[in-house]
PDB file of N, CA and C in Angstrom:
ATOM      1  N   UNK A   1     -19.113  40.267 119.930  1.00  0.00           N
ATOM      2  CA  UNK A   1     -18.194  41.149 119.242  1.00  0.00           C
ATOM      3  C   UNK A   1     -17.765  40.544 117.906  1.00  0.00           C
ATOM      4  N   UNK A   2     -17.799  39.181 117.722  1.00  0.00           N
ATOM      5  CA  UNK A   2     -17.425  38.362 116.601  1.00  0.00           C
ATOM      6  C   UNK A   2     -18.050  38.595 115.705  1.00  0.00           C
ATOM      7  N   UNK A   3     -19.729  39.761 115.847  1.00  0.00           N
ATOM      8  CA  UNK A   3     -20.407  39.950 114.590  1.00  0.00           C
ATOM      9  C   UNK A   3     -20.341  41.576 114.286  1.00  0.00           C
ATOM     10  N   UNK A   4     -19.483  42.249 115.292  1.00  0.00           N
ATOM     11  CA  UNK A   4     -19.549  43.296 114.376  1.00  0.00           C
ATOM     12  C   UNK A   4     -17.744  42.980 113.610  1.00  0.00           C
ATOM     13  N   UNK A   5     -17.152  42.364 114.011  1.00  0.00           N
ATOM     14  CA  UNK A   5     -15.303  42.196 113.099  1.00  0.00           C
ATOM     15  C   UNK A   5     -16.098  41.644 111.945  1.00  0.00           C
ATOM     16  N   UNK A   6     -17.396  40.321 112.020  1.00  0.00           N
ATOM     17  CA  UNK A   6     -17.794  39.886 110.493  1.00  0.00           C
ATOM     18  C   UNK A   6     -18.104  41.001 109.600  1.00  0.00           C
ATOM     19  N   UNK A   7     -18.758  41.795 110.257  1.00  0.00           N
ATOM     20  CA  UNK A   7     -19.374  43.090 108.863  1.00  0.00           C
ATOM     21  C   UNK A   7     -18.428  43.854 108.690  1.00  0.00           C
ATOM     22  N   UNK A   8     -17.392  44.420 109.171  1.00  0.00           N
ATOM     23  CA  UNK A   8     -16.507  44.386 108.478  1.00  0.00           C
ATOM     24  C   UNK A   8     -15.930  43.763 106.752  1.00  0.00           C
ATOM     25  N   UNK A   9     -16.489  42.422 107.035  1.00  0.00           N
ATOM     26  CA  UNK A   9     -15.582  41.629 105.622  1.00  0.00           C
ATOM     27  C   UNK A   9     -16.502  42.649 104.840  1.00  0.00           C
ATOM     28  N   UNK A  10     -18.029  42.431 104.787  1.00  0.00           N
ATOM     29  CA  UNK A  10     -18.493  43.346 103.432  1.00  0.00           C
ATOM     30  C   UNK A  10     -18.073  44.735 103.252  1.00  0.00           C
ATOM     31  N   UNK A  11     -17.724  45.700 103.998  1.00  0.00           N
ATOM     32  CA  UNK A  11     -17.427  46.664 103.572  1.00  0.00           C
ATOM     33  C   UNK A  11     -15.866  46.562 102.878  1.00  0.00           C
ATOM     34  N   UNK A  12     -14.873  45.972 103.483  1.00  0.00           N
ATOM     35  CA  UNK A  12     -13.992  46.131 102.184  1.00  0.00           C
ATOM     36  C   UNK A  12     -14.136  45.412 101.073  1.00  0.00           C
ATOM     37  N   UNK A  13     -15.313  44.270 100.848  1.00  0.00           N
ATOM     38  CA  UNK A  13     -15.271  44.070  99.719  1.00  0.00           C
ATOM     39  C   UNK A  13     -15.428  45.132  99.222  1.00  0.00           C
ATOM     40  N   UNK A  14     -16.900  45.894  99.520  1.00  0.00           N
ATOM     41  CA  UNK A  14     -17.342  46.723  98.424  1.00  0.00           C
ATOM     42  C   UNK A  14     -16.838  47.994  98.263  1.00  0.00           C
ATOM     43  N   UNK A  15     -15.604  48.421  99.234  1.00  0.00           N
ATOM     44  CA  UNK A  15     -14.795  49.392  99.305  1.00  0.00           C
ATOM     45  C   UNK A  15     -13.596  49.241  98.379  1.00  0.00           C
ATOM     46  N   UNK A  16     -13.237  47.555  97.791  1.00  0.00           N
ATOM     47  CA  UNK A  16     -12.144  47.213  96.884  1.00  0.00           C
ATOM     48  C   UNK A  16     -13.216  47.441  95.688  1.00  0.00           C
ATOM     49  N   UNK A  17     -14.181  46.740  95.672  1.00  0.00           N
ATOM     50  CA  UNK A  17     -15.218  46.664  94.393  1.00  0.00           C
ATOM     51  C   UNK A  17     -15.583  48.283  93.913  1.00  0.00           C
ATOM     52  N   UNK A  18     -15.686  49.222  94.630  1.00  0.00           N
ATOM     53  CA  UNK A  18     -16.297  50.435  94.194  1.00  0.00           C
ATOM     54  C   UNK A  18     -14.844  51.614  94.422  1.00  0.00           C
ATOM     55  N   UNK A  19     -14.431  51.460  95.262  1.00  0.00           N
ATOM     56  CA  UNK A  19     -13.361  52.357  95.295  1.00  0.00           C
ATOM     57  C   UNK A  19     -12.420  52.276  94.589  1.00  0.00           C
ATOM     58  N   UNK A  20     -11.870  50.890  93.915  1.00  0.00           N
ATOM     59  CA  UNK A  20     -10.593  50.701  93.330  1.00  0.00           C
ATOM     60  C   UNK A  20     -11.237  50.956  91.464  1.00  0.00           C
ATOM     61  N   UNK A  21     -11.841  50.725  91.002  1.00  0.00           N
ATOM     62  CA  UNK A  21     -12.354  51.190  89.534  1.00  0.00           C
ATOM     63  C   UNK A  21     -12.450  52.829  89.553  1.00  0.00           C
ATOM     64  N   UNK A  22     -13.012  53.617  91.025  1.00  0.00           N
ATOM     65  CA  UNK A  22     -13.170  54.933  90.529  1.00  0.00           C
ATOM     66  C   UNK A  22     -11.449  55.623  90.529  1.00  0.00           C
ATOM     67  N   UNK A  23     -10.905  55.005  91.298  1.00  0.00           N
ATOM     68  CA  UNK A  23      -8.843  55.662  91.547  1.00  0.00           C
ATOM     69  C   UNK A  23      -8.705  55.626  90.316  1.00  0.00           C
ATOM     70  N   UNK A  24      -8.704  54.298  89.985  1.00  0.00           N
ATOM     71  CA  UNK A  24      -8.184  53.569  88.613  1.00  0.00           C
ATOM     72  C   UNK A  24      -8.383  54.398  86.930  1.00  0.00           C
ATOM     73  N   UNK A  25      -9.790  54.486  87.232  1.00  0.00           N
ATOM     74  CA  UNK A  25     -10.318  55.297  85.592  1.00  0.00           C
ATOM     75  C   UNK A  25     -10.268  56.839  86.017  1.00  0.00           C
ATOM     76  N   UNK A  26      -9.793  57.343  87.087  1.00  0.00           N
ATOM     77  CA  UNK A  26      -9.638  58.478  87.510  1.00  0.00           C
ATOM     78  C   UNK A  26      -7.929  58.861  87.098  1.00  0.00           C
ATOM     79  N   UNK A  27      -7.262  57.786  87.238  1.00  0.00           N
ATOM     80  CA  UNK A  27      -5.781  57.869  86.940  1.00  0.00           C
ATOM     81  C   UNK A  27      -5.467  57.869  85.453  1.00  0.00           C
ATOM     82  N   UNK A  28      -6.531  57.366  84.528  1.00  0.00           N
ATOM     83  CA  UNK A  28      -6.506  57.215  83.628  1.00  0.00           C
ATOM     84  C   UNK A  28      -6.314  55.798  82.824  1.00  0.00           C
ATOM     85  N   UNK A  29      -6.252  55.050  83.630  1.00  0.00           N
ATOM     86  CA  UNK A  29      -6.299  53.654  83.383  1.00  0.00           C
ATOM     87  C   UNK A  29      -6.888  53.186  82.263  1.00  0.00           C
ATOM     88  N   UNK A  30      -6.811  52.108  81.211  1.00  0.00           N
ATOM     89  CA  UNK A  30      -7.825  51.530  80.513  1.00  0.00           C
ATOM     90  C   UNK A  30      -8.523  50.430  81.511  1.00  0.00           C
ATOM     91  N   UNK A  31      -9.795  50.305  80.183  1.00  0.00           N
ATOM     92  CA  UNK A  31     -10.371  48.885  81.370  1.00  0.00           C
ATOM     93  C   UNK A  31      -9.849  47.799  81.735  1.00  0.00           C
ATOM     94  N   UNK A  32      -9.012  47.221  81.420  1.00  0.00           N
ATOM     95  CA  UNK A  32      -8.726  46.078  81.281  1.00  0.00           C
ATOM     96  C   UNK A  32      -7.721  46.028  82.161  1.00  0.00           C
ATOM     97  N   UNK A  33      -7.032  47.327  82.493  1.00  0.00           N
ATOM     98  CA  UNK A  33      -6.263  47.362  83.739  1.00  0.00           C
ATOM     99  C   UNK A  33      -6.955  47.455  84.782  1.00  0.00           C
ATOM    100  N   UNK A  34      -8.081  48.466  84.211  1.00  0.00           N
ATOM    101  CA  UNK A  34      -8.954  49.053  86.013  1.00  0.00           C
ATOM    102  C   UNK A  34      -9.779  47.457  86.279  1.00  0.00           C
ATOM    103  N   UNK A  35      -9.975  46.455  85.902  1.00  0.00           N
ATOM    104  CA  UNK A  35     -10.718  45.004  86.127  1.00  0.00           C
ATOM    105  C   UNK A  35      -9.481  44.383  87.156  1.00  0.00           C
ATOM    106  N   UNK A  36      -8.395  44.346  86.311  1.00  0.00           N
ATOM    107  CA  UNK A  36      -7.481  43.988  87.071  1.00  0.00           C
ATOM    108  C   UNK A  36      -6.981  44.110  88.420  1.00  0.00           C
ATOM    109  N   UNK A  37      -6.600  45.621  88.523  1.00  0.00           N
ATOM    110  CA  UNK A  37      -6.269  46.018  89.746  1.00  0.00           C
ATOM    111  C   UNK A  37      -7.130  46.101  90.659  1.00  0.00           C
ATOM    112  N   UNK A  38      -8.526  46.214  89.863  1.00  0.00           N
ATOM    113  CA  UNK A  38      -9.593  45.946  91.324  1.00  0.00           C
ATOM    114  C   UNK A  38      -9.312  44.578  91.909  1.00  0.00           C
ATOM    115  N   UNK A  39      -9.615  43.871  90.733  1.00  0.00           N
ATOM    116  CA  UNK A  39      -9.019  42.269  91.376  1.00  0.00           C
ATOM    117  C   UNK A  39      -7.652  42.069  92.375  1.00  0.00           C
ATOM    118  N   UNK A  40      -6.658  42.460  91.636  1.00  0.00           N
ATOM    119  CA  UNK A  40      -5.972  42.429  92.418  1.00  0.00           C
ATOM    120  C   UNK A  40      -6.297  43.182  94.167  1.00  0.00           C
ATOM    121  N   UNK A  41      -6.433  44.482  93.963  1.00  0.00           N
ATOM    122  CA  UNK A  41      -6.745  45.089  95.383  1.00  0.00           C
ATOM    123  C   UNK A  41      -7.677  44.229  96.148  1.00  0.00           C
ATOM    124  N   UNK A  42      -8.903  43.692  96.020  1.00  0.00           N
ATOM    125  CA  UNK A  42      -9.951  43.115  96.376  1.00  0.00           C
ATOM    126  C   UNK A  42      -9.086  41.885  97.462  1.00  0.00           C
ATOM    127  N   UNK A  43      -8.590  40.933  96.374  1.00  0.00           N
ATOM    128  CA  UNK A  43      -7.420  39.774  97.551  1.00  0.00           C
ATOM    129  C   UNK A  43      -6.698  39.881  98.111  1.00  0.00           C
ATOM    130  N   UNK A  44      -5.802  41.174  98.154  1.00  0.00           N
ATOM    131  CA  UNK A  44      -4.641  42.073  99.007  1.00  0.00           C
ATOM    132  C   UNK A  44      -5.619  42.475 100.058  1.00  0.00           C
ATOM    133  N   UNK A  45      -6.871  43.138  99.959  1.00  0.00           N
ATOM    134  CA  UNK A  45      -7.598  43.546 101.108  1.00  0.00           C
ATOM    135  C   UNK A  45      -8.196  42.049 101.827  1.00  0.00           C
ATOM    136  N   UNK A  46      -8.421  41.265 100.729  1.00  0.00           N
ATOM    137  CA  UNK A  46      -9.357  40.162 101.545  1.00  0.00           C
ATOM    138  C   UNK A  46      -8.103  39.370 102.623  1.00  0.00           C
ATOM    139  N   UNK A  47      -6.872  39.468 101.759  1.00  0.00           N
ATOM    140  CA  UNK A  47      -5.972  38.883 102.641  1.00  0.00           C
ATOM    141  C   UNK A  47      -5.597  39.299 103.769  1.00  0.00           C
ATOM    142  N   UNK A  48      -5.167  40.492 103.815  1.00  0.00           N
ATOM    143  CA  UNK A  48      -5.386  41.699 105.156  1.00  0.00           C
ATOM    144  C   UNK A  48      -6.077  41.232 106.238  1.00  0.00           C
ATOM    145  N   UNK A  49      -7.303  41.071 105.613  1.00  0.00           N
ATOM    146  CA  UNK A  49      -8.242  41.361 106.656  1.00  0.00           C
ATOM    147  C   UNK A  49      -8.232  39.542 107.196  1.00  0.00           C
ATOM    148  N   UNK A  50      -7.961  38.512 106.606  1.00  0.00           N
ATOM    149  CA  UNK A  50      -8.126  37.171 106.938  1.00  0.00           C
ATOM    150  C   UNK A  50      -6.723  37.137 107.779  1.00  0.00           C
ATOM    151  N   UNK A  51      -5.114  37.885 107.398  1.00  0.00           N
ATOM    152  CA  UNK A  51      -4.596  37.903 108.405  1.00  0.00           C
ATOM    153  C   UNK A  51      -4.528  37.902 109.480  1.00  0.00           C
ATOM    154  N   UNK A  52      -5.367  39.562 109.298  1.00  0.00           N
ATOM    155  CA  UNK A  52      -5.800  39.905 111.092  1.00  0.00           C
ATOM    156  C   UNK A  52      -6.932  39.231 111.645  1.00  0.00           C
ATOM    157  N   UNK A  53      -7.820  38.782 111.042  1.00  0.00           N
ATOM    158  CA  UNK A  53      -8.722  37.696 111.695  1.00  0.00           C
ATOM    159  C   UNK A  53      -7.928  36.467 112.558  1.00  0.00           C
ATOM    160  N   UNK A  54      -6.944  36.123 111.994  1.00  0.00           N
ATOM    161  CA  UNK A  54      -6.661  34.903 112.136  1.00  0.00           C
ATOM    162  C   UNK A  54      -5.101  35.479 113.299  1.00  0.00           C
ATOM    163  N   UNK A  55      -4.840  36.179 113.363  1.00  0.00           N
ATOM    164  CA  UNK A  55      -4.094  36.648 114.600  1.00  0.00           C
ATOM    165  C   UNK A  55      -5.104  36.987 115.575  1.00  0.00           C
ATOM    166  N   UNK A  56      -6.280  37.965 115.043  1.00  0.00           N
ATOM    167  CA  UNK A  56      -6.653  38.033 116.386  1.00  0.00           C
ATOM    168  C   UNK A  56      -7.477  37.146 117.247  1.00  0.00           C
ATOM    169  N   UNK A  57      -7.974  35.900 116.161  1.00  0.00           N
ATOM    170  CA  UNK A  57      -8.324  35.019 117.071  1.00  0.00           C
ATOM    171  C   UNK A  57      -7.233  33.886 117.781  1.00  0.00           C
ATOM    172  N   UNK A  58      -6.185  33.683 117.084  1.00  0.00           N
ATOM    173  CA  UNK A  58      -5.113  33.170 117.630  1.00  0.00           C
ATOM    174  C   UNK A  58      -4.741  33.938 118.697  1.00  0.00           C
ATOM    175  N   UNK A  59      -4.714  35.091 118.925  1.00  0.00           N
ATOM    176  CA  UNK A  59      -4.014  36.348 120.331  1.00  0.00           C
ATOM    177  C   UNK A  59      -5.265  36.277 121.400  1.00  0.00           C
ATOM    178  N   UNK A  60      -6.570  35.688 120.934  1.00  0.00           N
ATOM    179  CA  UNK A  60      -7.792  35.847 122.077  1.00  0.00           C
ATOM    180  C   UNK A  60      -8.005  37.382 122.400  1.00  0.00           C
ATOM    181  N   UNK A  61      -8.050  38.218 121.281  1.00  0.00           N
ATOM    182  CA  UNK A  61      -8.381  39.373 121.251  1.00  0.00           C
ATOM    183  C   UNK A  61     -10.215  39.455 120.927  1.00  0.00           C
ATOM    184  N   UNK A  62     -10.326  38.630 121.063  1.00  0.00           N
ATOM    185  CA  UNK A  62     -12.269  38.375 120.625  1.00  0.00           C
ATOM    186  C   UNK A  62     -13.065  39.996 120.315  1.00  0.00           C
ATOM    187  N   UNK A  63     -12.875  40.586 121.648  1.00  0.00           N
ATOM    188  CA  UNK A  63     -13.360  41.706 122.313  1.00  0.00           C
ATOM    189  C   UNK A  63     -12.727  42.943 121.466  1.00  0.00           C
ATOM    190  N   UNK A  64     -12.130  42.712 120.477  1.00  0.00           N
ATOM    191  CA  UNK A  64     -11.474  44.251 119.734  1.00  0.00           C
ATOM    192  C   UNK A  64     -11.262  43.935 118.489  1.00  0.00           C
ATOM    193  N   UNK A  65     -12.207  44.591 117.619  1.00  0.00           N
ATOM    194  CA  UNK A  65     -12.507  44.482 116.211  1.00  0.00           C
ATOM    195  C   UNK A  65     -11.624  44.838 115.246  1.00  0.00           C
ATOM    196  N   UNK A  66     -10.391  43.846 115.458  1.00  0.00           N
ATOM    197  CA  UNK A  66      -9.230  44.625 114.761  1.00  0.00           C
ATOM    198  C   UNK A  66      -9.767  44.092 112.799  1.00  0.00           C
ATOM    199  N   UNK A  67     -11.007  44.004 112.508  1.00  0.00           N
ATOM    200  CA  UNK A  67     -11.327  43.701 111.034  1.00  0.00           C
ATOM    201  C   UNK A  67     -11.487  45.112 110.778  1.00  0.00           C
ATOM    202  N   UNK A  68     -12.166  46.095 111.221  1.00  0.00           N
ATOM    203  CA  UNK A  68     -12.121  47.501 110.441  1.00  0.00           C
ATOM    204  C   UNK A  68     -11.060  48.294 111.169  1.00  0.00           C
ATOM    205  N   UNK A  69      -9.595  47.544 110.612  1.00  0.00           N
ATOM    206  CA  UNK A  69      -8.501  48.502 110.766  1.00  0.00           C
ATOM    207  C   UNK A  69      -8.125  48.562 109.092  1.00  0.00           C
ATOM    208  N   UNK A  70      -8.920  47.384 108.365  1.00  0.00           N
ATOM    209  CA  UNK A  70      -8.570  46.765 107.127  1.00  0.00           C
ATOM    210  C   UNK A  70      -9.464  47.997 105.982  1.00  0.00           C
ATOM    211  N   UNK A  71     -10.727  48.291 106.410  1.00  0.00           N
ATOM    212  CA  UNK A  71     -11.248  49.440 105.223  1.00  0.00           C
ATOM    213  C   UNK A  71     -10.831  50.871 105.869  1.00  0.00           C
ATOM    214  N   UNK A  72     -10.815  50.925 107.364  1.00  0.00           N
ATOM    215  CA  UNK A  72      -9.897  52.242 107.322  1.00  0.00           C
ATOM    216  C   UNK A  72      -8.441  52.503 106.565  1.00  0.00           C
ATOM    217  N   UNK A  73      -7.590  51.343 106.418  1.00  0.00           N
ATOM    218  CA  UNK A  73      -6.293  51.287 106.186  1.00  0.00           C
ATOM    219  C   UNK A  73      -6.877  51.654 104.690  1.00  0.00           C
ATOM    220  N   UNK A  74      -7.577  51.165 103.813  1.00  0.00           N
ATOM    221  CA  UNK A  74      -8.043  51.079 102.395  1.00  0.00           C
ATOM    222  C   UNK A  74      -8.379  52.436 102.063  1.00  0.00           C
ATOM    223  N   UNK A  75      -9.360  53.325 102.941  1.00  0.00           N
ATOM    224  CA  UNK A  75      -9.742  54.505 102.797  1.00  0.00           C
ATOM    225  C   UNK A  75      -8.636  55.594 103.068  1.00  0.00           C
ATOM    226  N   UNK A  76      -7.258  55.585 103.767  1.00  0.00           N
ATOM    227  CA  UNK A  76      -6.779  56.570 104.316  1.00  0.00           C
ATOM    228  C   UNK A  76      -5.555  56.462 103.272  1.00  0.00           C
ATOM    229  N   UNK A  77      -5.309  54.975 102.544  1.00  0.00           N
ATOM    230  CA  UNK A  77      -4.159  54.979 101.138  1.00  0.00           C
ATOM    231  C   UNK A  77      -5.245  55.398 100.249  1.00  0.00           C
ATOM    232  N   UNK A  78      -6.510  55.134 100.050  1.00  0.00           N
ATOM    233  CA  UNK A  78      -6.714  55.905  98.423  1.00  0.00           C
ATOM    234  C   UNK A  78      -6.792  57.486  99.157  1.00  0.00           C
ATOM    235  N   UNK A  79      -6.831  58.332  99.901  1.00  0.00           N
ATOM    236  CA  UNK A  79      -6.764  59.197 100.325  1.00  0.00           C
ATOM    237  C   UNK A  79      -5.485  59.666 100.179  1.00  0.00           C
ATOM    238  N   UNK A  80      -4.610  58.953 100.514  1.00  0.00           N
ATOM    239  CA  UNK A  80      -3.212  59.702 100.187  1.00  0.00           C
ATOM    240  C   UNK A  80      -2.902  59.565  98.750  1.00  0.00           C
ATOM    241  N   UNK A  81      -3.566  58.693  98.091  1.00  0.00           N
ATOM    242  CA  UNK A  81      -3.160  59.023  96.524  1.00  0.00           C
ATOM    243  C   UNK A  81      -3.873  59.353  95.872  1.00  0.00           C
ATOM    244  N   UNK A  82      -5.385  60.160  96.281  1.00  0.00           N
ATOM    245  CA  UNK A  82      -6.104  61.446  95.676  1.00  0.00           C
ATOM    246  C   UNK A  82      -5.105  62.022  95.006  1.00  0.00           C
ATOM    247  N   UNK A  83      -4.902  62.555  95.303  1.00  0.00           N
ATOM    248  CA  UNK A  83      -3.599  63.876  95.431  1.00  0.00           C
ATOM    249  C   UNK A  83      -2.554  63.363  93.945  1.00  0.00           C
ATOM    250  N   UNK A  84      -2.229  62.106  94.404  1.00  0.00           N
ATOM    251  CA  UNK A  84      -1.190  61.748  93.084  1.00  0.00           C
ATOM    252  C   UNK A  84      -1.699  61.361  91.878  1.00  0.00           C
ATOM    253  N   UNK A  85      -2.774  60.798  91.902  1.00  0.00           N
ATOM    254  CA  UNK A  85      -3.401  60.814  90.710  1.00  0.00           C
ATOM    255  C   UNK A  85      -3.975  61.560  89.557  1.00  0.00           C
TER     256      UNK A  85
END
């Protein structure tokens, strides 16, 4: 089970890497912000997700892939701020 929580990590990278530039220049952003805030989002997600890694192997949850609670959580906020942007 420890290798499907790993694949997890790549999809929110590339869910911070590709999703956070299209919100961004969609909001109207310049570049130099939309570089940024991807960056920024990218370590807020990477941190997320190294949180819950690191609880759930501390809790001996092995058996429950709490790593893709981290690109669902990513997909269901740029989803709620479709709308506001």
């Amino acid at each position: 089970m420890e290798e499907v929580n790993f694949v997890s990590l790549p999809v929110v990278v590339a869910l911070a890497l590709v999703g956070g530039p299209l919100l961004l220049r969609r909001a109207g952003y310049p570049v130099g912000k939309t570089v940024f805030g991807t960056l920024t989002g990218l370590v807020a997600l990477l941190g997320l997700w190294g949180i819950l890694s690191t609880v759930q192997r501390k809790a001996g949850l092995d058996m429950v892939p709490l790593g893709w609670l981290v690109p669902v959580a990513a997909v269901a906020a740029a989803w709620r701020l479709r709308g506001r942007l």
